[in-house]
C-alpha atoms as a PDB file:
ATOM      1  CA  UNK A   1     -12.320 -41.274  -8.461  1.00  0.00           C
ATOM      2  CA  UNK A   2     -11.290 -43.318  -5.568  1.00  0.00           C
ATOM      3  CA  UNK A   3      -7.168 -43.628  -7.764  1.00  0.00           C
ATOM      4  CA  UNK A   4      -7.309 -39.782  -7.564  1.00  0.00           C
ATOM      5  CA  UNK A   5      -7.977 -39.082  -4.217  1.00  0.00           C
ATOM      6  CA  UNK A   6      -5.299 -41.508  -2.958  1.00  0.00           C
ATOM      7  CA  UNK A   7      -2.732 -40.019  -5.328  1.00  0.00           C
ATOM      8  CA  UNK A   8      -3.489 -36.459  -3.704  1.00  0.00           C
ATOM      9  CA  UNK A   9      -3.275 -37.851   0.064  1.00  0.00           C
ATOM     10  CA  UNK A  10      -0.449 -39.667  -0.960  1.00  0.00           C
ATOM     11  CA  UNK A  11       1.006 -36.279  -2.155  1.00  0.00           C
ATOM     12  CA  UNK A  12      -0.020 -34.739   0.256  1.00  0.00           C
ATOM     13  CA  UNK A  13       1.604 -36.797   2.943  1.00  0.00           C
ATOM     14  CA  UNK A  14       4.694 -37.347   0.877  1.00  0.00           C
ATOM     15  CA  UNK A  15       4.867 -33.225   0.785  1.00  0.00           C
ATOM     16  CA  UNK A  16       4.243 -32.915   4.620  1.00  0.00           C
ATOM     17  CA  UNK A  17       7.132 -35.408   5.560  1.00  0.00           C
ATOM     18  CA  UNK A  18       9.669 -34.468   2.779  1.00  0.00           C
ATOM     19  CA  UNK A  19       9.463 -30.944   1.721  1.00  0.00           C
ATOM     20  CA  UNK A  20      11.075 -30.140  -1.504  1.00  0.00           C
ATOM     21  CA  UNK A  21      12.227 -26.452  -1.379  1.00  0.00           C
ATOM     22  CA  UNK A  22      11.297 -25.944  -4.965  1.00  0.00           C
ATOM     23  CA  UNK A  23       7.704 -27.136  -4.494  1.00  0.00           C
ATOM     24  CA  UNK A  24       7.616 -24.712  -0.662  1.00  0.00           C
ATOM     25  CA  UNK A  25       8.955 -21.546  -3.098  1.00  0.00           C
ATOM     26  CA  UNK A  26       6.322 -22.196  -5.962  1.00  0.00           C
ATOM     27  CA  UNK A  27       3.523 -22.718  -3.115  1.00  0.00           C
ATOM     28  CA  UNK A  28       4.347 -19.861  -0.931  1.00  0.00           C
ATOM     29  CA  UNK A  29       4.991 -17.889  -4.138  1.00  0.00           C
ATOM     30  CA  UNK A  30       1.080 -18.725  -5.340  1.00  0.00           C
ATOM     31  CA  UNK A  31      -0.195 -18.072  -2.123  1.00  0.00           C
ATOM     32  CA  UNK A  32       1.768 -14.740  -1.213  1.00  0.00           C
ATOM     33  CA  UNK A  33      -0.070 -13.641  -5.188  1.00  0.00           C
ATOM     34  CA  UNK A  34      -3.601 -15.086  -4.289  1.00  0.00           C
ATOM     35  CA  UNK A  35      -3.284 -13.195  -0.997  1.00  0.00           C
ATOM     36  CA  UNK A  36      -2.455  -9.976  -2.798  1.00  0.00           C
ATOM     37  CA  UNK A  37      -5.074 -10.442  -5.039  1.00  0.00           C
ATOM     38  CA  UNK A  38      -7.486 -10.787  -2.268  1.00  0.00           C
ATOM     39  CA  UNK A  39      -6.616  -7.859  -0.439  1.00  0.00           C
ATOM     40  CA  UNK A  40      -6.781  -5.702  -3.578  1.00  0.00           C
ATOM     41  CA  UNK A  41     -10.424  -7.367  -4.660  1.00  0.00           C
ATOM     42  CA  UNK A  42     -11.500  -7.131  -0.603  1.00  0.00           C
ATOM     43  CA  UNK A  43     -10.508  -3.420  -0.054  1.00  0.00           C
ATOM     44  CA  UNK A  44     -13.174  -1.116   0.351  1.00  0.00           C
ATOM     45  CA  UNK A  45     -12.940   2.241  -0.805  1.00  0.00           C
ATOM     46  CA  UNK A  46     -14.751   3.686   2.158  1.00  0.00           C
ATOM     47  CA  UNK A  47     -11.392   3.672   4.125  1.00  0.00           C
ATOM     48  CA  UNK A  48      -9.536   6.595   2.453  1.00  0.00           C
ATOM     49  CA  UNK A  49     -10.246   7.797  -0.730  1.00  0.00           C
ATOM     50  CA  UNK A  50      -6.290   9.244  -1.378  1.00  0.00           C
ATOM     51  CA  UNK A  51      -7.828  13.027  -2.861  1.00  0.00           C
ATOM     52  CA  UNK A  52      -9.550  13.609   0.686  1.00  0.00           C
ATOM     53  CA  UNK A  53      -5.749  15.014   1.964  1.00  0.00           C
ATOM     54  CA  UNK A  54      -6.294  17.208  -1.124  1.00  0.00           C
ATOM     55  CA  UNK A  55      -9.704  18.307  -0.498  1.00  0.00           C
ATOM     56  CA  UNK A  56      -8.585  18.898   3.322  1.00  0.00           C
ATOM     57  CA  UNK A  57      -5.793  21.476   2.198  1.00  0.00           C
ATOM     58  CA  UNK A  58      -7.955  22.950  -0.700  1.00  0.00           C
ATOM     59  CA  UNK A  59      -8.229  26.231   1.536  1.00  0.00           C
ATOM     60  CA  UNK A  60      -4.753  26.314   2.439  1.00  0.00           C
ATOM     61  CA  UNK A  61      -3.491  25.667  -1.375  1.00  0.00           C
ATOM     62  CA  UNK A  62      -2.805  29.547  -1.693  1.00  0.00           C
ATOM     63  CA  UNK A  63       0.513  29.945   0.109  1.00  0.00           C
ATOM     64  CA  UNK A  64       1.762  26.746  -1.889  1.00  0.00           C
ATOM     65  CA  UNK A  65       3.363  27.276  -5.357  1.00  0.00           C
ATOM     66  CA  UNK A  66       1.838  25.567  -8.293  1.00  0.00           C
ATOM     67  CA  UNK A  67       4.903  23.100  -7.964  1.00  0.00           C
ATOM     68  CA  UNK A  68       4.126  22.182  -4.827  1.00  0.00           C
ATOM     69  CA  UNK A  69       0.131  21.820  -5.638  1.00  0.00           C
ATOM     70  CA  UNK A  70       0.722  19.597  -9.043  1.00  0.00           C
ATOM     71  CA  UNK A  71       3.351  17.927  -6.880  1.00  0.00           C
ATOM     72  CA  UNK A  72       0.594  17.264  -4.109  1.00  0.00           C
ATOM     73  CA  UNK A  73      -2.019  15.900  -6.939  1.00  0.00           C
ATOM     74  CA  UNK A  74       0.606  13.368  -8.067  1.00  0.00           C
ATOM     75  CA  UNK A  75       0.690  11.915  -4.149  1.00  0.00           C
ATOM     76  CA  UNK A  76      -3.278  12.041  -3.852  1.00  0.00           C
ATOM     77  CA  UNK A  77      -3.568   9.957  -6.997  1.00  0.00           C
ATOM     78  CA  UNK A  78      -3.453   7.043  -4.966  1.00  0.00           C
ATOM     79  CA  UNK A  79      -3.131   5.545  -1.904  1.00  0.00           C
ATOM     80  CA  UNK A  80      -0.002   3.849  -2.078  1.00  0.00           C
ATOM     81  CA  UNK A  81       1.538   7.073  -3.120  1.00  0.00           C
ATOM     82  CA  UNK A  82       0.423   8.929  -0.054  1.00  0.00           C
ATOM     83  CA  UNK A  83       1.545   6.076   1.961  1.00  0.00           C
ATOM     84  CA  UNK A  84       5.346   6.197   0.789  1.00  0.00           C
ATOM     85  CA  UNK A  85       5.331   9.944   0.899  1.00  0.00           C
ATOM     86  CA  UNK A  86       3.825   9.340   4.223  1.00  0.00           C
ATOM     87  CA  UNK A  87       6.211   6.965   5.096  1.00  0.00           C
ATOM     88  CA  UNK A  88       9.419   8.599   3.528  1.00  0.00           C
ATOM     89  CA  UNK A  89       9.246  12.651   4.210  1.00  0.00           C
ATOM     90  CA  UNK A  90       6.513  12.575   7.342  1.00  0.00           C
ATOM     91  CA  UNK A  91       7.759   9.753   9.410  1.00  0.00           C
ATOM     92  CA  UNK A  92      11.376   9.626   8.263  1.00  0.00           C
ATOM     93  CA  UNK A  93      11.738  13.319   8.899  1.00  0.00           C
ATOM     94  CA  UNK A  94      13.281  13.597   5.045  1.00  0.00           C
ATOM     95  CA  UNK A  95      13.292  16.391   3.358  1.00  0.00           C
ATOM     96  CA  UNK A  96      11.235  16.891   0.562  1.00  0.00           C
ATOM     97  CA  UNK A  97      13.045  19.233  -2.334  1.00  0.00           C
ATOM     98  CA  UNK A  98       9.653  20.205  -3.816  1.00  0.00           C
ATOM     99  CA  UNK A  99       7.481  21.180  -1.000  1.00  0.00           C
ATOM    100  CA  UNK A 100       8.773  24.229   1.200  1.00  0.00           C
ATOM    101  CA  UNK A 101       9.284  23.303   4.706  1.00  0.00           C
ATOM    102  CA  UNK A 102       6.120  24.720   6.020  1.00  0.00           C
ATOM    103  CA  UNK A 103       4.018  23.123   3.523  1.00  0.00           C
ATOM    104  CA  UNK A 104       5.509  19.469   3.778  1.00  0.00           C
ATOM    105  CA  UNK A 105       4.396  20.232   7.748  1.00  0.00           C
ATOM    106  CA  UNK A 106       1.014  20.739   6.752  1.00  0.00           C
ATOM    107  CA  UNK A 107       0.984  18.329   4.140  1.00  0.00           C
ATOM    108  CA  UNK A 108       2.303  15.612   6.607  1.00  0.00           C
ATOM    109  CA  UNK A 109      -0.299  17.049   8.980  1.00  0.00           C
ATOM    110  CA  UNK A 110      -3.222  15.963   7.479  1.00  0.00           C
ATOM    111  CA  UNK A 111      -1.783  12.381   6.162  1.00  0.00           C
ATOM    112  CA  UNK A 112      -0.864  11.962   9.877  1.00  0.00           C
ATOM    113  CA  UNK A 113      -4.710  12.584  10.590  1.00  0.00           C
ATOM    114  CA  UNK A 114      -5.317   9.202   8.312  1.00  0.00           C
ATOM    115  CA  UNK A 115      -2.573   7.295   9.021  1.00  0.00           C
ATOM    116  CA  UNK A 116      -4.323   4.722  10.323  1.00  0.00           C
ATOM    117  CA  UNK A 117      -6.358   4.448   7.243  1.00  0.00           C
ATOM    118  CA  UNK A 118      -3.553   4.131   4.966  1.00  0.00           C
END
């Protein structure tokens, strides 16, 4: 028991004072993943459940086409997809070739309302 721990503070300390670039890539690599991992485990769904931007616009569904509204389900399936459309057609001022131009307003409308949720 007593071997082992020197050999890992002798690692350690050999690590610390001569970095080997393949060993930094392989640990930052494993750390970035256990970090993502975390956040995805430690994310609450109380935040933003990504349908509430469809539930918001339910009344105002009737002047979109049915293009538009299957295209709107496909964002709300998740939040990730609500944050690039967010971050792509409503911040970027793109436009979007599905949604008419008053409906990607309202659409970006009510993301903008949980942006800081996203």
């Amino acid at each position: 028991m007593k071997n082992l721990l020197i050999l890992i503070i002798a690692s350690a300390l050999f690590l610390h004072f001569y970095p080997q670039p393949e060993v930094t890539e392989f640990y930052e690599n494993k750390k970035k993943m256990l970090l993502d991992s975390f956040a995805e485990f430690s994310e609450t769904k109380v935040r933003l459940k990504s349908d509430k931007i469809l539930v918001d616009l339910k009344p105002k569904l009737e002047q979109f086409s049915v293009e538009e509204v299957e295209y709107l389900k496909k964002i709300t399936l998740s939040k990730t997809s609500v944050s690039e459309f967010y971050e792509e057609y409503c911040k970027n001022k793109k436009r979007s070739i599905i949604f008419h131009s008053t409906n990607q307003t309202e659409v970006c409308k009510q993301i903008s309302q949980y942006e800081s949720m996203l």
